[in-house]
C-alpha atoms as a PDB file:
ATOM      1  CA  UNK A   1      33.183  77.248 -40.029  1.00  0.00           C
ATOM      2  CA  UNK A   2      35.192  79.054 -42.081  1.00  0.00           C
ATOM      3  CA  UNK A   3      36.086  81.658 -39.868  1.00  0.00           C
ATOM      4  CA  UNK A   4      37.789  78.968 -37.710  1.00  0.00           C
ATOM      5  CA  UNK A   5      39.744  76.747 -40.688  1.00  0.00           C
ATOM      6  CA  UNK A   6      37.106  73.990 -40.338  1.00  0.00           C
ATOM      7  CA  UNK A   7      36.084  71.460 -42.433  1.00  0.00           C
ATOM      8  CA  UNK A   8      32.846  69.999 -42.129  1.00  0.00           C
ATOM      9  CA  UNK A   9      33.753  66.793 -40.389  1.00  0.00           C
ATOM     10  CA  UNK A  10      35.621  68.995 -38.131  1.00  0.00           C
ATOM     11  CA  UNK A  11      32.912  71.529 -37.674  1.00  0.00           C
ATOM     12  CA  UNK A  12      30.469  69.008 -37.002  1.00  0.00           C
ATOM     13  CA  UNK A  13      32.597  67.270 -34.506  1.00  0.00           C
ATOM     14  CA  UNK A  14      33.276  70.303 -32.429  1.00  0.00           C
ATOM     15  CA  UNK A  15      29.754  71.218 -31.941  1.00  0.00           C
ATOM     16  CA  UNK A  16      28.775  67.475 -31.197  1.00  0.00           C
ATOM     17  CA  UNK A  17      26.515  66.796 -34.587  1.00  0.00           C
ATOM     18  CA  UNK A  18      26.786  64.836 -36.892  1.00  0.00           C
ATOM     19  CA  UNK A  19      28.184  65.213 -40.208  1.00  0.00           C
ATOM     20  CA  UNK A  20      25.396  64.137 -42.139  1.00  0.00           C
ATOM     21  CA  UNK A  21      23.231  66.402 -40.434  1.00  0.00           C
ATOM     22  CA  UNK A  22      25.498  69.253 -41.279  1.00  0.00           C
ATOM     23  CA  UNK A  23      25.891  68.169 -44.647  1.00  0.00           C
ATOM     24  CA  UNK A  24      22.210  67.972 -45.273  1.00  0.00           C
ATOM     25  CA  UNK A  25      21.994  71.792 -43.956  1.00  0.00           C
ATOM     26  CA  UNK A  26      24.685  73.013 -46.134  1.00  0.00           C
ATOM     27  CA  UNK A  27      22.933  71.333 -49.100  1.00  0.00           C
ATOM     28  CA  UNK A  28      19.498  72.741 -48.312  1.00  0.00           C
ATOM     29  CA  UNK A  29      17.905  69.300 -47.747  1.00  0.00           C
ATOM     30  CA  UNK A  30      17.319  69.917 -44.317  1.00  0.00           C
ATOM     31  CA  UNK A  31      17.126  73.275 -42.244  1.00  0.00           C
ATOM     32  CA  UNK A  32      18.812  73.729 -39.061  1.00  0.00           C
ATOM     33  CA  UNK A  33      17.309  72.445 -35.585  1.00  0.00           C
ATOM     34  CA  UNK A  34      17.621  74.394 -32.116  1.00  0.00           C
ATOM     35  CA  UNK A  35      19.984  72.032 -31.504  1.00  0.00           C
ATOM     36  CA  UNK A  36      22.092  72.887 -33.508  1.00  0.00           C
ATOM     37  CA  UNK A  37      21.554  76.432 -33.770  1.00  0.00           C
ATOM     38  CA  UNK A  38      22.115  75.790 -29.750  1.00  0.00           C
ATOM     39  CA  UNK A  39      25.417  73.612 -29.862  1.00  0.00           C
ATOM     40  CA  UNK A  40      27.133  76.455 -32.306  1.00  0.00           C
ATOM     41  CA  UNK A  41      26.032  79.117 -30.240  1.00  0.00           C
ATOM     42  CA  UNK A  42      27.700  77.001 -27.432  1.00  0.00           C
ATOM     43  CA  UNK A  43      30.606  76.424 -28.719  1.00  0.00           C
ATOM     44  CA  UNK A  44      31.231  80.221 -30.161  1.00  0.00           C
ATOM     45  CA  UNK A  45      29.765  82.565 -27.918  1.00  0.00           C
ATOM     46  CA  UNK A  46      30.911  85.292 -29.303  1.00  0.00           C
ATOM     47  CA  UNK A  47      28.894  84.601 -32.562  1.00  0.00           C
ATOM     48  CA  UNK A  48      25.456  87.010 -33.470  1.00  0.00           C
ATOM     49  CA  UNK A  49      22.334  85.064 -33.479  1.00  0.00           C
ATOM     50  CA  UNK A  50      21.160  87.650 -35.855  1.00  0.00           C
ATOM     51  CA  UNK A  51      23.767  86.428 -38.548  1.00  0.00           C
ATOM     52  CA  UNK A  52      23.497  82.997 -37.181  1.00  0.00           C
ATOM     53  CA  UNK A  53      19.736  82.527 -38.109  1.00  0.00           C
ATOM     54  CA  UNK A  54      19.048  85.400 -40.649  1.00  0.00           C
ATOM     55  CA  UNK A  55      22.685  86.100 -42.243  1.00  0.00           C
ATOM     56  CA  UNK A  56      22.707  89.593 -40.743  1.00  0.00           C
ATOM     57  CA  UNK A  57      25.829  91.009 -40.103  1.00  0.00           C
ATOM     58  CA  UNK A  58      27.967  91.445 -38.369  1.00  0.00           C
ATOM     59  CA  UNK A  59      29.174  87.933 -38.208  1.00  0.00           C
ATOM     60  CA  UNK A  60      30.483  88.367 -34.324  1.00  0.00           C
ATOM     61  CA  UNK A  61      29.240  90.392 -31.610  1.00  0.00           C
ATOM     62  CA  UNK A  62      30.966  93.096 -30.500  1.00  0.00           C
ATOM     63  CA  UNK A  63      33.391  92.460 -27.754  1.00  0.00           C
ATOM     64  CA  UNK A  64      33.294  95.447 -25.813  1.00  0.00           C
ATOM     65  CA  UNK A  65      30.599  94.715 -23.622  1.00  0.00           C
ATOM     66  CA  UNK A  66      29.162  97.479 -20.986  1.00  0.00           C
ATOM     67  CA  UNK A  67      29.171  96.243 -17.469  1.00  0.00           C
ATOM     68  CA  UNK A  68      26.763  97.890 -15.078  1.00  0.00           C
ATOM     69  CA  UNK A  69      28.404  98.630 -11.741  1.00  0.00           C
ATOM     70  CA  UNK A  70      25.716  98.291  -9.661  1.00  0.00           C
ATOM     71  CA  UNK A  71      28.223  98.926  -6.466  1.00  0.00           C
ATOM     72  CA  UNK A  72      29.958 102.306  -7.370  1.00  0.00           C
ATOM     73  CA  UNK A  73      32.512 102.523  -5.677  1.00  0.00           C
ATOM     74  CA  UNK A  74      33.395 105.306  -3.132  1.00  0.00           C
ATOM     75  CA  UNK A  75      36.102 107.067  -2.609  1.00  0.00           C
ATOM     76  CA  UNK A  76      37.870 107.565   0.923  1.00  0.00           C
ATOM     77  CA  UNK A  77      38.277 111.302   2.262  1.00  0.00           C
ATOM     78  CA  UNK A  78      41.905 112.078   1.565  1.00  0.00           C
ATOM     79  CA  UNK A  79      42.732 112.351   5.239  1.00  0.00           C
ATOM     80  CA  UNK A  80      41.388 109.161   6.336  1.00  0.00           C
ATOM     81  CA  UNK A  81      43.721 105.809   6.766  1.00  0.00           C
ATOM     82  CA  UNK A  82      43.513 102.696   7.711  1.00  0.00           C
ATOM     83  CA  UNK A  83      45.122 103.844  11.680  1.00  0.00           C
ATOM     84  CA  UNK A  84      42.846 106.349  12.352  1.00  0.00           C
ATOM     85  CA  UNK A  85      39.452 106.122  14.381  1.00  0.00           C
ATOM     86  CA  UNK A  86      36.555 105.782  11.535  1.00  0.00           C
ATOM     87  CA  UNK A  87      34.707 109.052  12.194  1.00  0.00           C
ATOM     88  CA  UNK A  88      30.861 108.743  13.114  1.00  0.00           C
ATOM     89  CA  UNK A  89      29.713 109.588   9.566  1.00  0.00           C
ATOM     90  CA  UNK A  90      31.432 106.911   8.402  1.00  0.00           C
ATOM     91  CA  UNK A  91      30.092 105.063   4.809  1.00  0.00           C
ATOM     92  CA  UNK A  92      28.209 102.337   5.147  1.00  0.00           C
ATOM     93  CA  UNK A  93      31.071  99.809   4.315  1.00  0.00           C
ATOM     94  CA  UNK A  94      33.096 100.769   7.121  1.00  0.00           C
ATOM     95  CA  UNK A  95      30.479 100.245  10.028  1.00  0.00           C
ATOM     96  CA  UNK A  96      30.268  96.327  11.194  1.00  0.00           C
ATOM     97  CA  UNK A  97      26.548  95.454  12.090  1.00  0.00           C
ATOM     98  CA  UNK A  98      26.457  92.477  14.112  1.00  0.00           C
ATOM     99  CA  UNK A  99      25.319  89.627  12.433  1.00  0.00           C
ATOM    100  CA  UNK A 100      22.375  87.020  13.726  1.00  0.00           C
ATOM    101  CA  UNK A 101      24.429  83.876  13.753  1.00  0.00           C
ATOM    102  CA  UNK A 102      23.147  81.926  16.304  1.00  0.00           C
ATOM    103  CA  UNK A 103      23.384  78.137  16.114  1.00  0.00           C
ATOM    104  CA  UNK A 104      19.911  77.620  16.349  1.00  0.00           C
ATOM    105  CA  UNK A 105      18.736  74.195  15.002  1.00  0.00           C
ATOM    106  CA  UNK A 106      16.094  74.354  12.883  1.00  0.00           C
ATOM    107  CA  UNK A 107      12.729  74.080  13.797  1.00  0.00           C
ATOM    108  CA  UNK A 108      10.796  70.205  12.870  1.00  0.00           C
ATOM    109  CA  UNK A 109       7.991  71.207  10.530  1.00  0.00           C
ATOM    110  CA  UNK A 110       5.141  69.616  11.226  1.00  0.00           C
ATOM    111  CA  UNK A 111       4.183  66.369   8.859  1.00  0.00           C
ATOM    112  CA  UNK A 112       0.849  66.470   7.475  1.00  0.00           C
ATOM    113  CA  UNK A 113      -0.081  62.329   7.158  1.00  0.00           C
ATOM    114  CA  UNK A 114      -2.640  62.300   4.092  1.00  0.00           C
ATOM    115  CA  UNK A 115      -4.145  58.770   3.499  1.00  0.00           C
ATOM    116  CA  UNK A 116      -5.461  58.671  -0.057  1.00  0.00           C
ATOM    117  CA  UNK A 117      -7.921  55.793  -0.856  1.00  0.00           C
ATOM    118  CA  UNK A 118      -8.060  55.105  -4.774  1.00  0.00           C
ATOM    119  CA  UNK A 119     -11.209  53.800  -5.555  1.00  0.00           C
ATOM    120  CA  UNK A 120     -11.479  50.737  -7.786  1.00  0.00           C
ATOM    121  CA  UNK A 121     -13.511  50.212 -10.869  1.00  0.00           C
ATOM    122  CA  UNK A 122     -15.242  47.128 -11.092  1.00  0.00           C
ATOM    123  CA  UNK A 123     -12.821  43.896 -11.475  1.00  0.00           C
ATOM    124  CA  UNK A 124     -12.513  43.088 -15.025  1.00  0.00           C
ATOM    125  CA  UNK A 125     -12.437  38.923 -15.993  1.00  0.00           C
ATOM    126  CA  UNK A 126     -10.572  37.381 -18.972  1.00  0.00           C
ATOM    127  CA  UNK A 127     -12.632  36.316 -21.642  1.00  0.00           C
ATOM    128  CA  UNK A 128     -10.137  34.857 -24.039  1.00  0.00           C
ATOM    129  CA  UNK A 129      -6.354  35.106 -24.987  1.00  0.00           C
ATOM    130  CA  UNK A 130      -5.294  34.580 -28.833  1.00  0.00           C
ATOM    131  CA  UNK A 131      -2.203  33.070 -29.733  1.00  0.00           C
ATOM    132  CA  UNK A 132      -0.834  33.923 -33.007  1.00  0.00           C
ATOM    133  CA  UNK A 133       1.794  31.730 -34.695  1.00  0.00           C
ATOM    134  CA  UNK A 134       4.371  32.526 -37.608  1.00  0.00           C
ATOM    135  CA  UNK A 135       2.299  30.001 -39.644  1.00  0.00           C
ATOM    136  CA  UNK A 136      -0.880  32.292 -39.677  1.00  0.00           C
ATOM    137  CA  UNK A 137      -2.439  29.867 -37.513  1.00  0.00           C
ATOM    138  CA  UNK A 138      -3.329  30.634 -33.778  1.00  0.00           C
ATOM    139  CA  UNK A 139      -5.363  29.245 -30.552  1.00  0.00           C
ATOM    140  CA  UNK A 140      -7.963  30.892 -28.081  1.00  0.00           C
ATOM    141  CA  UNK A 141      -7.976  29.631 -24.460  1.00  0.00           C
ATOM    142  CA  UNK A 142     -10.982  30.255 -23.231  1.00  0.00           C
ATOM    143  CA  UNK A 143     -11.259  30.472 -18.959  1.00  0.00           C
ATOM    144  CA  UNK A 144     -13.258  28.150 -17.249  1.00  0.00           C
ATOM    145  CA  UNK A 145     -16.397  29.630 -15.421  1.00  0.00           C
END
């Protein structure tokens, strides 16, 4: 909150709480929910769980993040262009396997019908029904037999 020249109103706008929530978590009356934890994390993504929840620093994570390439990519022999005939050793990438797309519709799958009986208990009969009034008084109605 700080970090970003918030007050608390402010703060607890911009995550979507309220501010008497917040103010009850900066005042140790209440601790913080998922929610919450949740809508800051949201809202600053950049921000360390660690210091988030425990106060372990450092306040922000790292923005240098490692991507994995998992497509290196491959260089083209030097005497290779995009003119000449792509020789029979040719990477993967530059061979065009036909593809399968037939406009075949598909296929009805077969509807299994299951009936399902649901077996009754025993019919249950009124006995009596209670009125209650604001007065403290009431009335039974009893069924006729």
């Amino acid at each position: 909150m700080e970090s970003q020249h918030m007050t608390q109103q402010t703060f607890a706008d911009f995550i979507g709480i309220s501010s008497a929530s917040l103010s009850s978590i900066f005042n140790g009356r209440t601790k913080p929910t998922l929610n919450t934890v949740e809508a800051i994390k949201g809202k600053f993504p950049t921000i360390s769980l660690d210091w988030l929840m425990y106060g372990s620093e450092p306040m922000f994570k790292d923005e240098t993040v490692e991507i994995k390439n998992e497509n290196p990519i491959t260089t083209l022999p030097p005497n290779l262009n995009l003119f000449d005939e792509v020789p029979s050793a040719a990477p993967s990438f530059f061979i065009n396997e036909p593809k399968n797309d037939r406009n075949v519709p598909p296929q009805p799958k077969d509807i299994v019908k299951t009936e399902v009986k649901y077996i009754d208990k025993p019919q249950r009969n009124i006995t009596e029904i209670r009125i209650f009034f604001d007065d403290q008084t009431w009335e039974t109605f009893v069924p006729k037999k």
